[in-house]
Protein backbone atom coordinates (compact mmCIF):
# COMPACT_ATOMS: atom_id res chain seq x y z
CA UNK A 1 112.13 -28.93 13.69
CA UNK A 2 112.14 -32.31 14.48
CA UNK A 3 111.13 -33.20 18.26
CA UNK A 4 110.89 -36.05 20.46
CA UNK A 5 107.05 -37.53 21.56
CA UNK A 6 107.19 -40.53 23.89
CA UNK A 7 103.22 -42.10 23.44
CA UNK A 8 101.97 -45.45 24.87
CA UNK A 9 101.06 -48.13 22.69
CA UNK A 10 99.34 -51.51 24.20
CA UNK A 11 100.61 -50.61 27.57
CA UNK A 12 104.42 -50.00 25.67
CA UNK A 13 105.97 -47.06 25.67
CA UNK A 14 107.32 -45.63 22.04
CA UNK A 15 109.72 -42.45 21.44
CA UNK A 16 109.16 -40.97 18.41
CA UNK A 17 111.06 -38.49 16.61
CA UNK A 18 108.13 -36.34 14.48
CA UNK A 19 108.39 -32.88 12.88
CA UNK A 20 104.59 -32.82 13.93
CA UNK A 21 103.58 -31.77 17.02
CA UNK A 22 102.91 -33.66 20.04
CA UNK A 23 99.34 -33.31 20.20
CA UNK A 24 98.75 -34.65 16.65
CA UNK A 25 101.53 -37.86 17.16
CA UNK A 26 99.55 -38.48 20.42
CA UNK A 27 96.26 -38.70 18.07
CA UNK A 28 97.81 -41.08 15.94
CA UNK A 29 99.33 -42.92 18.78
CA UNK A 30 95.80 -43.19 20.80
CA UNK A 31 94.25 -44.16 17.57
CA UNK A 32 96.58 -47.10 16.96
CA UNK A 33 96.08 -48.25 20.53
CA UNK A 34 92.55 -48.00 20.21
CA UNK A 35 92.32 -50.20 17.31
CA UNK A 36 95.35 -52.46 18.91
CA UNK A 37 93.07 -52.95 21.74
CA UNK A 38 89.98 -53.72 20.09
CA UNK A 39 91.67 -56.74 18.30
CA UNK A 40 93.28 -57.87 21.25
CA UNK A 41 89.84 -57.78 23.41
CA UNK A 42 87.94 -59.47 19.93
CA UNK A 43 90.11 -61.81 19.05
CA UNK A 44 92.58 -64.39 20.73
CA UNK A 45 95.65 -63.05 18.61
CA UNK A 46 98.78 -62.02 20.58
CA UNK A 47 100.64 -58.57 20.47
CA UNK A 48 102.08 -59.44 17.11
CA UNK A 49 99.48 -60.70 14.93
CA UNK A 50 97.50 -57.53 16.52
CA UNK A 51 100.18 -55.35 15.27
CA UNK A 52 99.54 -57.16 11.76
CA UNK A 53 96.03 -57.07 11.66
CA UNK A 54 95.81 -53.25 12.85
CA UNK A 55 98.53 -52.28 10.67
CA UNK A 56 96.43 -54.08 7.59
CA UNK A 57 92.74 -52.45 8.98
CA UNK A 58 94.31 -49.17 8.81
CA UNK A 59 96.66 -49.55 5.41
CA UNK A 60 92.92 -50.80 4.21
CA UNK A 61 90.95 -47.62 5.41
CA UNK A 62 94.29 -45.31 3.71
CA UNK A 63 93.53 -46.74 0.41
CA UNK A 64 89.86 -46.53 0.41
CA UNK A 65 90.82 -42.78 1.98
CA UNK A 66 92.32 -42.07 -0.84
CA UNK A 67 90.29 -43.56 -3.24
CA UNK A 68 87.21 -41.32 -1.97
CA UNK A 69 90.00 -38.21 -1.89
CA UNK A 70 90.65 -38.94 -6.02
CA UNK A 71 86.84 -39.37 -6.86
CA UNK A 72 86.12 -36.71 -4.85
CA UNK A 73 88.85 -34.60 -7.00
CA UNK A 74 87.57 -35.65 -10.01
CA UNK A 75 83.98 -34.80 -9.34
CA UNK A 76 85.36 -31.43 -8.98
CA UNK A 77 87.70 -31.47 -11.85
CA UNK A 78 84.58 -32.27 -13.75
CA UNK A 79 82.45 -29.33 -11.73
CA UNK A 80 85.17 -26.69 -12.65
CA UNK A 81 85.47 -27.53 -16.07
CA UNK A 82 81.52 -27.18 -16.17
CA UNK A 83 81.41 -23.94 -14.74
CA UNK A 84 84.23 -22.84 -17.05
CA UNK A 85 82.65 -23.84 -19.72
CA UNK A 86 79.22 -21.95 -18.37
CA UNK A 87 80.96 -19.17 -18.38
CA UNK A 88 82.25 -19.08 -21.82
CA UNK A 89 78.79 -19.70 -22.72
CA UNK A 90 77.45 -16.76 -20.62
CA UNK A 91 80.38 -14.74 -22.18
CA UNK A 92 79.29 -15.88 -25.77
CA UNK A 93 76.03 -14.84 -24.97
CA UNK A 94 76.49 -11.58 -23.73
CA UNK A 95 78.72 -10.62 -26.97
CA UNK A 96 75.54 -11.95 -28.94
CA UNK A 97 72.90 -9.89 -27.17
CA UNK A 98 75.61 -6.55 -27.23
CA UNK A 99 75.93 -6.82 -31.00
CA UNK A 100 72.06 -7.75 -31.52
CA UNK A 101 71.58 -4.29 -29.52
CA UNK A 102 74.33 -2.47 -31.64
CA UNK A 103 72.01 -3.65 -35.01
CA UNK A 104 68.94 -1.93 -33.94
């Protein structure tokens, strides 16, 4: 269900309509302002070029996010398909040392 969260932005104030709750869209919302803010106070760029620059610092950390996030699933892709394959070996092994016992 889709509600209404009103947040504050640079000293604006924003309505959004999120299926998310409030508490998590006022995260986001404090997060933006808190980068907004720290271009504004480090740089002599107005609202809009802010808006720019925050919008590209946090596109930037997204795509190394996700980079990390598909690395990170591939290291475990590769862990799984080692432990499956220990497995089979343990299995092989165990049907080796059953019919070396059933020989004696």
């Amino acid at each position: 269900m889709d509600h209404r969260v009103t947040v504050t932005i640079c000293g604006n104030e924003y309505t959004f309509l999120a299926e998310e709750d409030s508490a998590y869209v006022e995260k986001v919302a404090a997060y933006v302002d808190q980068r907004m803010t720290d271009i504004l106070e480090s740089t002599k760029a107005g609202r809009t070029d802010a808006a720019v620059l925050t919008a590209a610092n946090i596109a930037d950390e997204l795509f190394k996010a996700q980079e990390i996030a598909e690395n990170l699933r591939s290291q475990l892709k590769e862990y799984l398909d080692e432990a499956s394959k220990s497995k089979n070996e343990i299995s092989e092994l165990k049907r080796e040392i059953f019919k070396l016992q059933n020989q004696r």
